[in-house]
PDB file of N, CA and C in Angstrom:
ATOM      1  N   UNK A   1      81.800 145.043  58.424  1.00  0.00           N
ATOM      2  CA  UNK A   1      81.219 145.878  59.454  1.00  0.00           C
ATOM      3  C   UNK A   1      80.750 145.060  60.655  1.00  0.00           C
ATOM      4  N   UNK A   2      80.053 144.002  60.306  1.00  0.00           N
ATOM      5  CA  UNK A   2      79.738 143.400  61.296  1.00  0.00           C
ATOM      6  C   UNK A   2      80.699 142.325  62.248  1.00  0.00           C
ATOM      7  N   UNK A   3      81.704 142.252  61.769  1.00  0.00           N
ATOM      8  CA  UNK A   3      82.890 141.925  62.255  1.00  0.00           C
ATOM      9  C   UNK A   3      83.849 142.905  63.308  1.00  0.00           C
ATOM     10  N   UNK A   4      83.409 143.879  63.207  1.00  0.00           N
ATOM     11  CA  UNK A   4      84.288 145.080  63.798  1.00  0.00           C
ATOM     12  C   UNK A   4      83.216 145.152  65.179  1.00  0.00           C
ATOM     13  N   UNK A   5      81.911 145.243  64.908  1.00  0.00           N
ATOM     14  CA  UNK A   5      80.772 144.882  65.548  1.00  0.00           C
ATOM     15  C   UNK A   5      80.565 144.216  66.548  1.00  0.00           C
ATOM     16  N   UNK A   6      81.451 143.313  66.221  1.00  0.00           N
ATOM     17  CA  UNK A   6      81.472 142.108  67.023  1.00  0.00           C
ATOM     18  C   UNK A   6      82.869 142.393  68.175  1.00  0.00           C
ATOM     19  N   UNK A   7      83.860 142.611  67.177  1.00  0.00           N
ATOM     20  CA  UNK A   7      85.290 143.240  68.008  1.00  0.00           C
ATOM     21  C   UNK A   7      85.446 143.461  69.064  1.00  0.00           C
ATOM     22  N   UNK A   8      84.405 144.883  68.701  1.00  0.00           N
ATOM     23  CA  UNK A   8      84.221 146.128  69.779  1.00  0.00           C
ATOM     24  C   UNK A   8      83.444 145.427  71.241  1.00  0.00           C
ATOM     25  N   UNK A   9      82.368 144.594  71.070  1.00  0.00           N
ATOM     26  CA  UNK A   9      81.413 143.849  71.733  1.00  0.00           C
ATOM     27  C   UNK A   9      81.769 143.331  72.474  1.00  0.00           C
ATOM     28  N   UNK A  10      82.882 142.326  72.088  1.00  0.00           N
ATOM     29  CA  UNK A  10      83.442 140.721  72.447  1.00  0.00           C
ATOM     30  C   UNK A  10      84.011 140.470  72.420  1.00  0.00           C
ATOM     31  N   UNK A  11      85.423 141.413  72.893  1.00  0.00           N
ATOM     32  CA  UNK A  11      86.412 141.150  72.271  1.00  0.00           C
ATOM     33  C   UNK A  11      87.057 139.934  73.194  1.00  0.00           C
ATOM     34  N   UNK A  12      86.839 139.500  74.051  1.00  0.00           N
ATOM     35  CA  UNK A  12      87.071 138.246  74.666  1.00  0.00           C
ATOM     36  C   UNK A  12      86.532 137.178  74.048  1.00  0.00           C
ATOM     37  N   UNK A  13      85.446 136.943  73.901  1.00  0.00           N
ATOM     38  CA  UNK A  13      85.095 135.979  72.769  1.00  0.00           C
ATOM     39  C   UNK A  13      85.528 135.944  71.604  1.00  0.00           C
ATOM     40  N   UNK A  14      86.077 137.167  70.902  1.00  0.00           N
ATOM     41  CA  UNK A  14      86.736 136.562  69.497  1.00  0.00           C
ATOM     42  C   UNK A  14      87.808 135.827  69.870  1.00  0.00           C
ATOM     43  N   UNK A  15      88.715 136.467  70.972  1.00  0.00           N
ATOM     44  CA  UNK A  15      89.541 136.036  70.873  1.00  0.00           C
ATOM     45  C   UNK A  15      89.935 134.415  71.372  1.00  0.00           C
ATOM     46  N   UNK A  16      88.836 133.978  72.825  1.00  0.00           N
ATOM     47  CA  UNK A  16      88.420 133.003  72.737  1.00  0.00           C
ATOM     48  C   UNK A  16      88.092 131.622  71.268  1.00  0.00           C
ATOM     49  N   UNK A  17      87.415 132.792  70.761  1.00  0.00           N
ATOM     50  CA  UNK A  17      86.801 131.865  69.165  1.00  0.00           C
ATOM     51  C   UNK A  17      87.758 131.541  68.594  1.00  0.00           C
ATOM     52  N   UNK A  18      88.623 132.349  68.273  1.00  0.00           N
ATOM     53  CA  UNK A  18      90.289 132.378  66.917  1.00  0.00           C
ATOM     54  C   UNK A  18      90.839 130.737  67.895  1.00  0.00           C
ATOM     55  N   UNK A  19      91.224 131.359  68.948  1.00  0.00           N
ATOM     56  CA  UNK A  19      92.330 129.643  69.568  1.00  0.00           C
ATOM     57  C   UNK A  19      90.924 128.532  69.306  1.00  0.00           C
ATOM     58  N   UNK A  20      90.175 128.914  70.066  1.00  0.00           N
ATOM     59  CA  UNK A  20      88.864 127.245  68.865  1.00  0.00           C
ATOM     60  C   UNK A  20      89.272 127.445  67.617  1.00  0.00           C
ATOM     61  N   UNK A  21      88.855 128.118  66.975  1.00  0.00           N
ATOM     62  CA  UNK A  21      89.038 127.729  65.083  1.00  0.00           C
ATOM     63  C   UNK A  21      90.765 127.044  65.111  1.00  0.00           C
ATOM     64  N   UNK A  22      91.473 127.881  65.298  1.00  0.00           N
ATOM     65  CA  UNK A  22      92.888 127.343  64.932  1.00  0.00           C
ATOM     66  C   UNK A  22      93.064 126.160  65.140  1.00  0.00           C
ATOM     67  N   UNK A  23      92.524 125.719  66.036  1.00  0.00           N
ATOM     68  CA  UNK A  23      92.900 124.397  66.965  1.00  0.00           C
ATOM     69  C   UNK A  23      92.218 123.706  65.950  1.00  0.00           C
ATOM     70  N   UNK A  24      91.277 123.770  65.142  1.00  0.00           N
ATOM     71  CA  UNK A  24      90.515 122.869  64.399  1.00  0.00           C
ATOM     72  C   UNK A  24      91.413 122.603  63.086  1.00  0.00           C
ATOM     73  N   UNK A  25      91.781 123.868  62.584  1.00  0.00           N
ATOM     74  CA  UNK A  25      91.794 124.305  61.337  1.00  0.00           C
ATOM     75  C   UNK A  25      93.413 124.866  61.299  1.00  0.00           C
ATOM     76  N   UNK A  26      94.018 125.314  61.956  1.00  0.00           N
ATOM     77  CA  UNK A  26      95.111 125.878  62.307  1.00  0.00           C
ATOM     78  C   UNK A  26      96.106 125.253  61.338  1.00  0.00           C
ATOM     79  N   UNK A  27      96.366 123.934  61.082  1.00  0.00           N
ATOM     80  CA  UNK A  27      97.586 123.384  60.633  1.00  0.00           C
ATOM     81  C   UNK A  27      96.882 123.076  58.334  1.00  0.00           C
ATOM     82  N   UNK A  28      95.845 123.504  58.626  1.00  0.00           N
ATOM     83  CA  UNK A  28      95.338 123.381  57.144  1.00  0.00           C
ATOM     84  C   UNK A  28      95.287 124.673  56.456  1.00  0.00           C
ATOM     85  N   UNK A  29      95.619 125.781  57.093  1.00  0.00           N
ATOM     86  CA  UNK A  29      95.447 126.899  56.432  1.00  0.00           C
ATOM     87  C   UNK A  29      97.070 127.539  56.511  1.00  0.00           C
ATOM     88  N   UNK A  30      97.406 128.475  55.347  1.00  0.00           N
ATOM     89  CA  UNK A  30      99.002 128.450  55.278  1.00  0.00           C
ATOM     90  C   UNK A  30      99.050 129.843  55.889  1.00  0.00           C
ATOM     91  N   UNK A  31      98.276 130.747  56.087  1.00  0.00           N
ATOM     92  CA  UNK A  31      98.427 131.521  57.341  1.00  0.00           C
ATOM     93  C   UNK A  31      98.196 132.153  58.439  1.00  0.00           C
ATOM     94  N   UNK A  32      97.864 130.256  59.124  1.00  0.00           N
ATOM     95  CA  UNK A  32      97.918 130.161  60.603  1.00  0.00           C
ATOM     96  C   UNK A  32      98.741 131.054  61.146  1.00  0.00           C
ATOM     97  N   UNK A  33     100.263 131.291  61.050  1.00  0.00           N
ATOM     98  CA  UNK A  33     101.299 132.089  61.815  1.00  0.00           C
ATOM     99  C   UNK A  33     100.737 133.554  61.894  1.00  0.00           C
ATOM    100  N   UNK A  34      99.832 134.441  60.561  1.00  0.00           N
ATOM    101  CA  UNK A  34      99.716 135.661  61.010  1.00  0.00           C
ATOM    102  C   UNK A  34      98.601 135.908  61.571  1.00  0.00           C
ATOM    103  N   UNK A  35      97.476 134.724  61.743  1.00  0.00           N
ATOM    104  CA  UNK A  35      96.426 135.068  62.341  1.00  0.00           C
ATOM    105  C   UNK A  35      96.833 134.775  63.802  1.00  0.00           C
ATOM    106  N   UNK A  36      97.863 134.270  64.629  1.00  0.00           N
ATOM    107  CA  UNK A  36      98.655 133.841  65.543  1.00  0.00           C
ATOM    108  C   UNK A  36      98.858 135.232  65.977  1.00  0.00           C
ATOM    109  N   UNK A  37      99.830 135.636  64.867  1.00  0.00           N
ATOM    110  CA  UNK A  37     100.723 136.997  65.585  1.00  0.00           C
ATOM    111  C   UNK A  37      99.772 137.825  65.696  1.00  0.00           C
ATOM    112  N   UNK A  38      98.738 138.343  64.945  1.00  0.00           N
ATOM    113  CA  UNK A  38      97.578 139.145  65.404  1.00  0.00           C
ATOM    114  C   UNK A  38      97.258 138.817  66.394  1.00  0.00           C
ATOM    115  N   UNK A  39      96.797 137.417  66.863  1.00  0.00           N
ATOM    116  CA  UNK A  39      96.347 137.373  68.136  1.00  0.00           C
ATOM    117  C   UNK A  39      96.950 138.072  69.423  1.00  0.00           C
ATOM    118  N   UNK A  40      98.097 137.457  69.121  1.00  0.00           N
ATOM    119  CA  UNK A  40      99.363 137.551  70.575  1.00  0.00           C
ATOM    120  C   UNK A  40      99.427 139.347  70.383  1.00  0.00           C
ATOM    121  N   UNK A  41      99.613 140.038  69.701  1.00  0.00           N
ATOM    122  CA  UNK A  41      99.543 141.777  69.448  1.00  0.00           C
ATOM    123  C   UNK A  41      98.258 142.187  69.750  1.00  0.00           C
ATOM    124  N   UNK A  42      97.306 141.514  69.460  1.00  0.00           N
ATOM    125  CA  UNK A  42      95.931 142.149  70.085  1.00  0.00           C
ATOM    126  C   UNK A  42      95.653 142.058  71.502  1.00  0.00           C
ATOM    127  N   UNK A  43      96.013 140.656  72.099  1.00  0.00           N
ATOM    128  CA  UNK A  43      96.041 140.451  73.342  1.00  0.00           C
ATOM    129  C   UNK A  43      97.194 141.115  74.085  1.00  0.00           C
ATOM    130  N   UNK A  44      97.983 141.535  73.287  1.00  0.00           N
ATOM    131  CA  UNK A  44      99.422 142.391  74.559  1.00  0.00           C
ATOM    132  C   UNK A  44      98.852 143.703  75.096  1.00  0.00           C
ATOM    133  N   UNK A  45      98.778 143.638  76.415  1.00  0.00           N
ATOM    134  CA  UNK A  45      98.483 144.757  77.577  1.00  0.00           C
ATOM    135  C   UNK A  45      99.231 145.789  76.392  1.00  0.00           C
ATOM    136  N   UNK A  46     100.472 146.166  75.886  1.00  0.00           N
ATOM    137  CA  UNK A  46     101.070 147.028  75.629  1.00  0.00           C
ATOM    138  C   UNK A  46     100.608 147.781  74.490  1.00  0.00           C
ATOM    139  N   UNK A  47      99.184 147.179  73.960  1.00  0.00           N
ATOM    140  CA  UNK A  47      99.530 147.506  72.563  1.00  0.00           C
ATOM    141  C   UNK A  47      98.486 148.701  72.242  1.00  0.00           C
ATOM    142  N   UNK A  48      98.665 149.714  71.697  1.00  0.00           N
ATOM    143  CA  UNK A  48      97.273 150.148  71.826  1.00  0.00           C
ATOM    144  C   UNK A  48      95.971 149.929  71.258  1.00  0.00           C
ATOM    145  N   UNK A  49      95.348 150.605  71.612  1.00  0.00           N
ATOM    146  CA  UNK A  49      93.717 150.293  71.961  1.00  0.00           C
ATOM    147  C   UNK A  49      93.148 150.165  70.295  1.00  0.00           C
ATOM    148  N   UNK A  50      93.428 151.530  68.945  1.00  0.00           N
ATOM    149  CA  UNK A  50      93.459 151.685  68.056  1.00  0.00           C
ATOM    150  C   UNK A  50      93.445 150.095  67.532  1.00  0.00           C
ATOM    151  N   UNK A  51      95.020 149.973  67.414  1.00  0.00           N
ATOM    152  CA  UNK A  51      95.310 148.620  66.811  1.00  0.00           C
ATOM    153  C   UNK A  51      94.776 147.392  67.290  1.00  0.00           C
ATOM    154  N   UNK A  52      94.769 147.354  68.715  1.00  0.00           N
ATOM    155  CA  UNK A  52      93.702 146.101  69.305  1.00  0.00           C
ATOM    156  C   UNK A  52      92.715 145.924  68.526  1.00  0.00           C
ATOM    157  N   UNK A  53      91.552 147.096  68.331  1.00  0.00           N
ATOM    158  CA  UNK A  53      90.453 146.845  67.249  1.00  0.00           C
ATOM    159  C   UNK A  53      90.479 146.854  66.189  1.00  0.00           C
ATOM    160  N   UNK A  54      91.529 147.079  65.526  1.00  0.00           N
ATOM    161  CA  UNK A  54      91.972 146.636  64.058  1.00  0.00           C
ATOM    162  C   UNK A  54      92.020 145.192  63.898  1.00  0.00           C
ATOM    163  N   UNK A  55      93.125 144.752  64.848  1.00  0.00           N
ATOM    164  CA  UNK A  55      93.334 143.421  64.578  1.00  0.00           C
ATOM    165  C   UNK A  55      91.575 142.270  65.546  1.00  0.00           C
ATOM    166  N   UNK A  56      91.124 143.210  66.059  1.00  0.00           N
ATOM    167  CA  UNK A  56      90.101 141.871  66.853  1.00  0.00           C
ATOM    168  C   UNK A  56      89.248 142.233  65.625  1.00  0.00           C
ATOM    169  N   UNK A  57      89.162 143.173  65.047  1.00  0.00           N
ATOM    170  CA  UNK A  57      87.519 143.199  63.999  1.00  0.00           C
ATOM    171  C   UNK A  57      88.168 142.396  63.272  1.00  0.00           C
ATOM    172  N   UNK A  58      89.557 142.180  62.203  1.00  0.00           N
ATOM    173  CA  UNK A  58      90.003 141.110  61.472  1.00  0.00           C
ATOM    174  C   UNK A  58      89.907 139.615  61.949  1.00  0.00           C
ATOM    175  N   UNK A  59      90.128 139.206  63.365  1.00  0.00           N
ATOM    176  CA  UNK A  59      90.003 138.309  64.180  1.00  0.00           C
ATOM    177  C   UNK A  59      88.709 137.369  64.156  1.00  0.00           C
ATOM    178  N   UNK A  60      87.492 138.401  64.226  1.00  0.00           N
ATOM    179  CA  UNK A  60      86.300 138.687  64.714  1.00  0.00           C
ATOM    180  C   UNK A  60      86.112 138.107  62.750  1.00  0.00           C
ATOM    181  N   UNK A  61      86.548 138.482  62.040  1.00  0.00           N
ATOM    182  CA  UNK A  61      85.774 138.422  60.580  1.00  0.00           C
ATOM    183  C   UNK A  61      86.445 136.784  60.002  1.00  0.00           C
ATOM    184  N   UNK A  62      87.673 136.541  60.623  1.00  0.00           N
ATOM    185  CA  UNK A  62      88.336 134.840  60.707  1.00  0.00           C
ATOM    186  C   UNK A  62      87.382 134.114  61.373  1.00  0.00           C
ATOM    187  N   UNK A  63      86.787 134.232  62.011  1.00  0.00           N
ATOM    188  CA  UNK A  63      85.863 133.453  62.993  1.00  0.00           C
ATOM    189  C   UNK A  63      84.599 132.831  62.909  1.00  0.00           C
ATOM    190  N   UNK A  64      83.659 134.158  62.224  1.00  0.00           N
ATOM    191  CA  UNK A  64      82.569 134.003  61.683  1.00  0.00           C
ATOM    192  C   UNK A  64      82.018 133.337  61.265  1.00  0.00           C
ATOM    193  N   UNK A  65      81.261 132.645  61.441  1.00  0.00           N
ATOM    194  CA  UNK A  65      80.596 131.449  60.417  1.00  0.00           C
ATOM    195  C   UNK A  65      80.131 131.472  59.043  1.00  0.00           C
ATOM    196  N   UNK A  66      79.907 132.757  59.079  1.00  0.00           N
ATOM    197  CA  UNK A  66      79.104 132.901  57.427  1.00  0.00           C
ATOM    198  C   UNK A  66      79.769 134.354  57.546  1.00  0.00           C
ATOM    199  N   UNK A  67      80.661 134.221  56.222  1.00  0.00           N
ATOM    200  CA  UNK A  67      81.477 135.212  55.440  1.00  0.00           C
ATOM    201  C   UNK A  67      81.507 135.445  54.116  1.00  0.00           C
ATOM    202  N   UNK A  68      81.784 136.059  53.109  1.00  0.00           N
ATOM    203  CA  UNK A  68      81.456 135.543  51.830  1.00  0.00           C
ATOM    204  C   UNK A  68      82.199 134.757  51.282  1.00  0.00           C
ATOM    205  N   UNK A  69      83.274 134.064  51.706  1.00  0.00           N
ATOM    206  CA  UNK A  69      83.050 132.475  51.231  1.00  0.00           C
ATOM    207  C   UNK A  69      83.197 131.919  52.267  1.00  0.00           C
ATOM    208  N   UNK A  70      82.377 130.655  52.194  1.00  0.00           N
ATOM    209  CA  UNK A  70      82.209 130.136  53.439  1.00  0.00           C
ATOM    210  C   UNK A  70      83.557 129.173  54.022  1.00  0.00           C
ATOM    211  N   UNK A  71      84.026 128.821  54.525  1.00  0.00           N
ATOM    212  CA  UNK A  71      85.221 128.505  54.868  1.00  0.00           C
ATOM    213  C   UNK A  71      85.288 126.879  54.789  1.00  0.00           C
ATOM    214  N   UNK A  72      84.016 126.021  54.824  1.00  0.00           N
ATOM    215  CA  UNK A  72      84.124 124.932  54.354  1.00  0.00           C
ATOM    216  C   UNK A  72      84.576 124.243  52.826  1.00  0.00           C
ATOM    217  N   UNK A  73      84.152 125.666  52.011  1.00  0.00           N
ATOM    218  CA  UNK A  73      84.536 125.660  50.702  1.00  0.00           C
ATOM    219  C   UNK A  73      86.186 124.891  50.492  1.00  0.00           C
ATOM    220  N   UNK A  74      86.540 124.162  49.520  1.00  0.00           N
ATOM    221  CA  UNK A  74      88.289 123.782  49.769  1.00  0.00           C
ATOM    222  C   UNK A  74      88.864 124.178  49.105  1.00  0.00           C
ATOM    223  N   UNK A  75      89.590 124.680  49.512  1.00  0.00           N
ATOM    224  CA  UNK A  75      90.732 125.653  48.516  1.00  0.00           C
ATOM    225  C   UNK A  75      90.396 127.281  49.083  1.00  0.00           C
ATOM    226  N   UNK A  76      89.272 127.914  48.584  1.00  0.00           N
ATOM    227  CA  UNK A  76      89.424 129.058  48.710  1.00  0.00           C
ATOM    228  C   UNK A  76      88.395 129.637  50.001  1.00  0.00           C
ATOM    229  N   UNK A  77      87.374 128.486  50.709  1.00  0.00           N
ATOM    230  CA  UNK A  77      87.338 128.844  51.741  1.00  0.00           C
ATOM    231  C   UNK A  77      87.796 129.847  52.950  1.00  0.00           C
ATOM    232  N   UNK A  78      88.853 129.659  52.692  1.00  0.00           N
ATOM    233  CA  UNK A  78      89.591 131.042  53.742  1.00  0.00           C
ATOM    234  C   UNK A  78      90.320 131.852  52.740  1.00  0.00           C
ATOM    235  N   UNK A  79      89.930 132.087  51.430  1.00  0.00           N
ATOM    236  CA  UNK A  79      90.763 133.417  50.898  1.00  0.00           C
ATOM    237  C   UNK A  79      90.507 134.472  51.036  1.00  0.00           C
ATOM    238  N   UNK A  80      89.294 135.049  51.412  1.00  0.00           N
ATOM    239  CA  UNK A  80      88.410 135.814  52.069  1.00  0.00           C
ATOM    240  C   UNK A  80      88.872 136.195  53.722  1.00  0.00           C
ATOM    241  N   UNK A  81      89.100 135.089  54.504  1.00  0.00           N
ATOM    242  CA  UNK A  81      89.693 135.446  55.582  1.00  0.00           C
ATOM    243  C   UNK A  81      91.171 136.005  55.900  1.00  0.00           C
ATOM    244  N   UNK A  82      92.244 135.145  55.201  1.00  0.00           N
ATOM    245  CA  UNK A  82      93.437 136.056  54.711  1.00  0.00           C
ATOM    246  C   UNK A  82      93.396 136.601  53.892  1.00  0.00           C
ATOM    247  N   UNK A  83      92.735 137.777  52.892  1.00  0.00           N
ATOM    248  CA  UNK A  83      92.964 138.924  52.665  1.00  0.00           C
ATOM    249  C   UNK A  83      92.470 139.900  53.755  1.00  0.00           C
ATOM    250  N   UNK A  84      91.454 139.612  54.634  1.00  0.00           N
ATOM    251  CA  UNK A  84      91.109 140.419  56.322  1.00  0.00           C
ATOM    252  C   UNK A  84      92.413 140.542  56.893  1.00  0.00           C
ATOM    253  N   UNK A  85      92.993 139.122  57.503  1.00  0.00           N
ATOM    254  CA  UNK A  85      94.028 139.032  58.142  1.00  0.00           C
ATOM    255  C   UNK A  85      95.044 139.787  57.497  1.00  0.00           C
ATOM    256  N   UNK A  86      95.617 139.887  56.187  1.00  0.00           N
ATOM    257  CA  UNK A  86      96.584 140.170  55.843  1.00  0.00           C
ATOM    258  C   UNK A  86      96.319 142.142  55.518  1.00  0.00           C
ATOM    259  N   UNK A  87      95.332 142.348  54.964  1.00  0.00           N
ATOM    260  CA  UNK A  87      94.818 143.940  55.326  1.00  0.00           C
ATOM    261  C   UNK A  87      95.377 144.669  56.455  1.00  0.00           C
ATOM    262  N   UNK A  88      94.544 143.710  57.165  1.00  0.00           N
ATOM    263  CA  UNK A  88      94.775 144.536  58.960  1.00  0.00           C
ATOM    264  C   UNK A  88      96.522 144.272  59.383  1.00  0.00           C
ATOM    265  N   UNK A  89      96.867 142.959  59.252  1.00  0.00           N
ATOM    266  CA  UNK A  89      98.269 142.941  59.727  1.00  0.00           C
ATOM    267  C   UNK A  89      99.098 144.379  58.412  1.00  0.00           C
ATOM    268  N   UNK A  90      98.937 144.473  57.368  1.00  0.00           N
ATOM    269  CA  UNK A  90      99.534 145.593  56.736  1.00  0.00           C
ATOM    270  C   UNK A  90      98.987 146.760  57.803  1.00  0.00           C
ATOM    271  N   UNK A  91      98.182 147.260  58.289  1.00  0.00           N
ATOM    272  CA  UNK A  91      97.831 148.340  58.244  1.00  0.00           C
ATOM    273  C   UNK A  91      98.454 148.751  59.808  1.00  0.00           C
ATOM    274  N   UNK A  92      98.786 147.036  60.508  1.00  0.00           N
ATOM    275  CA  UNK A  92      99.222 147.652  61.913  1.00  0.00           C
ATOM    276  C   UNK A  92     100.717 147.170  62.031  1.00  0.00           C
ATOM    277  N   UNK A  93     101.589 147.411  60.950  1.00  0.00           N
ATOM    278  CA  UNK A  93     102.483 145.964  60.648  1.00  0.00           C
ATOM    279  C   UNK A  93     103.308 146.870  61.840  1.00  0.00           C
ATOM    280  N   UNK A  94     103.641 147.836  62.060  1.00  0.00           N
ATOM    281  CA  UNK A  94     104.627 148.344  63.028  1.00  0.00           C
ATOM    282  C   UNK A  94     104.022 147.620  64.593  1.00  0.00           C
ATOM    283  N   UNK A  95     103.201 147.823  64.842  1.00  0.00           N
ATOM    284  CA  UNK A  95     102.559 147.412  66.298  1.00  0.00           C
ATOM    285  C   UNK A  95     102.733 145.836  66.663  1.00  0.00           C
ATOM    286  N   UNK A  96     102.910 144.904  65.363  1.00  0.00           N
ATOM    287  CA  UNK A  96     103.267 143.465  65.318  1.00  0.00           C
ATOM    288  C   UNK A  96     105.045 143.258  66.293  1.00  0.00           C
ATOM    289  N   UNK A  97     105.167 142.687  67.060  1.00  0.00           N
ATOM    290  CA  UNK A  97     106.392 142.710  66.956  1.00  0.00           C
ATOM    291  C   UNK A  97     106.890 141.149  67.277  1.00  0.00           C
ATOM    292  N   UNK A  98     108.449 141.433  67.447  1.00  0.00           N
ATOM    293  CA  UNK A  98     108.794 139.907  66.633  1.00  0.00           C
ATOM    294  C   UNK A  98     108.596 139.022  67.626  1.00  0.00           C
ATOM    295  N   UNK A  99     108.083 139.151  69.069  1.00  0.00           N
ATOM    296  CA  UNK A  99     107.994 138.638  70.019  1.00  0.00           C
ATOM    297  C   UNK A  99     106.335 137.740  69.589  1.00  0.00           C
ATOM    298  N   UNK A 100     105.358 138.700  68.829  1.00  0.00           N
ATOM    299  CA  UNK A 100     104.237 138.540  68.757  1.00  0.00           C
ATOM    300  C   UNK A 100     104.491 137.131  67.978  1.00  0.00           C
ATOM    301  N   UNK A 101     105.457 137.379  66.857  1.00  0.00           N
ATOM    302  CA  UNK A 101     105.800 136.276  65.784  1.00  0.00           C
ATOM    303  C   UNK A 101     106.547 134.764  66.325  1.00  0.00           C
ATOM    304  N   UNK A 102     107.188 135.315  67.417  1.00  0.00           N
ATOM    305  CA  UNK A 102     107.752 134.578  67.883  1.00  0.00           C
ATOM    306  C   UNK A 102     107.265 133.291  68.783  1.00  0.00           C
ATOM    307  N   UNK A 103     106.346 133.929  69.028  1.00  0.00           N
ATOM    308  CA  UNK A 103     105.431 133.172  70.007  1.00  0.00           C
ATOM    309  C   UNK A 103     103.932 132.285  69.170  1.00  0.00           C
ATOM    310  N   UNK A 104     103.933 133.093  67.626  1.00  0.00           N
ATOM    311  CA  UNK A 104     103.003 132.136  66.659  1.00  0.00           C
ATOM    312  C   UNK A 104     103.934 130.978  66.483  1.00  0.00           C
ATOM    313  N   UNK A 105     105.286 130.929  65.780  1.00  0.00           N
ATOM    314  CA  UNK A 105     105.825 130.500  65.707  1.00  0.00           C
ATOM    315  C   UNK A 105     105.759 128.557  66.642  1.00  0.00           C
ATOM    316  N   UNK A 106     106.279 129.465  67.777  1.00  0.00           N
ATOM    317  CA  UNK A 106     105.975 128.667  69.245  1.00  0.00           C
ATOM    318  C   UNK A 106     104.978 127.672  69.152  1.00  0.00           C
ATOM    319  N   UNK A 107     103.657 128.415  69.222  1.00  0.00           N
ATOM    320  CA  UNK A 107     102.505 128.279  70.016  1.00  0.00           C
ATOM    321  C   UNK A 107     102.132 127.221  68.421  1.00  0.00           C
ATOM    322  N   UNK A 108     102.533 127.171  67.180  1.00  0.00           N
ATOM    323  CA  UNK A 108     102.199 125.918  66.036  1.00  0.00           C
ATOM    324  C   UNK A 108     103.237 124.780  65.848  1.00  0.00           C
ATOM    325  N   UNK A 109     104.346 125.692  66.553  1.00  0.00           N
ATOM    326  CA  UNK A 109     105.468 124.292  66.609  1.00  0.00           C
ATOM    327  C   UNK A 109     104.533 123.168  67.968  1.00  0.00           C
ATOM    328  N   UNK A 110     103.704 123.853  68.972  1.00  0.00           N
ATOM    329  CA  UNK A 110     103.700 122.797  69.843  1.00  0.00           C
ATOM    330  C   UNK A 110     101.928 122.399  69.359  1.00  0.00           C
ATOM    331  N   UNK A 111     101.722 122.818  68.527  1.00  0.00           N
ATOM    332  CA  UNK A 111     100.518 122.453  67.906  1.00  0.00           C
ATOM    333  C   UNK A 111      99.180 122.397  68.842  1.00  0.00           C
ATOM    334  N   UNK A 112      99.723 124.168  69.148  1.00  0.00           N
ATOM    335  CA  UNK A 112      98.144 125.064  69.555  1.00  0.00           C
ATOM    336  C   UNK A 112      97.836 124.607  70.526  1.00  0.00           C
ATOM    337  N   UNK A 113      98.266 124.115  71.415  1.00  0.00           N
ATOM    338  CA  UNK A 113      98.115 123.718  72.839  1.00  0.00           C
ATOM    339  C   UNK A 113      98.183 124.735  74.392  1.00  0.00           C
ATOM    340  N   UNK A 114      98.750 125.561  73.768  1.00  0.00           N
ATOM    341  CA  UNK A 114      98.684 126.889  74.817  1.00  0.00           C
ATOM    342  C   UNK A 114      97.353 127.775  74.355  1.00  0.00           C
ATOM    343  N   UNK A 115      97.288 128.152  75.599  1.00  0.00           N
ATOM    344  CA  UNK A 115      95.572 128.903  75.132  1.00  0.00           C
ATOM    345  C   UNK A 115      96.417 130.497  75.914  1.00  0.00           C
TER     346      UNK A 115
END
């Protein structure tokens, strides 16, 4: 809830926050690519508004500092965050498109250097 909270709020700052975390963390977690393609689909002018806040409250709950597991934890630190990520990408999987993927793809081959 308080992730969606935040979404709705800030949604420039989550999305701000996600390219910081990735950039930290991005190449240690195995799915960097769909928290990517969420991004690039949340940020597309085209996409609608609905799904924007689907995917920024999931965004918004990757980000967080204190989640129920905390993400410093190793190993399962972020299992908690991809089952968010992977929820929301099910729930908006049509609105994803391959351009969105295409450009995660991209944007970890050159190792997160485009903002």
């Amino acid at each position: 809830m308080e992730a969606m909270r935040r979404a709705a709020k800030d949604e420039k700052g989550v999305f701000s926050d996600t390219w910081r975390l990735l950039k930290r963390v991005g190449k240690n977690i195995p799915f960097a690519e769909d928290v990517l393609a969420a991004y690039y689909c949340a940020t597309d002018p085209t996409t609608e508004r609905r799904v924007k806040l689907i995917l920024a409250g999931a965004l918004a709950y990757f980000v967080m500092p204190f989640d129920v597991l905390p993400d410093f934890m190793p190993l399962i630190g972020f299992t908690d965050d991809a089952a968010v990520i992977a929820t929301a990408i099910a729930t908006v999987s049509r609105a994803i498109k391959p351009e969105h993927r295409d450009r995660a793809k991209e944007a970890l081959g050159k190792g997160l250097e485009e903002a």
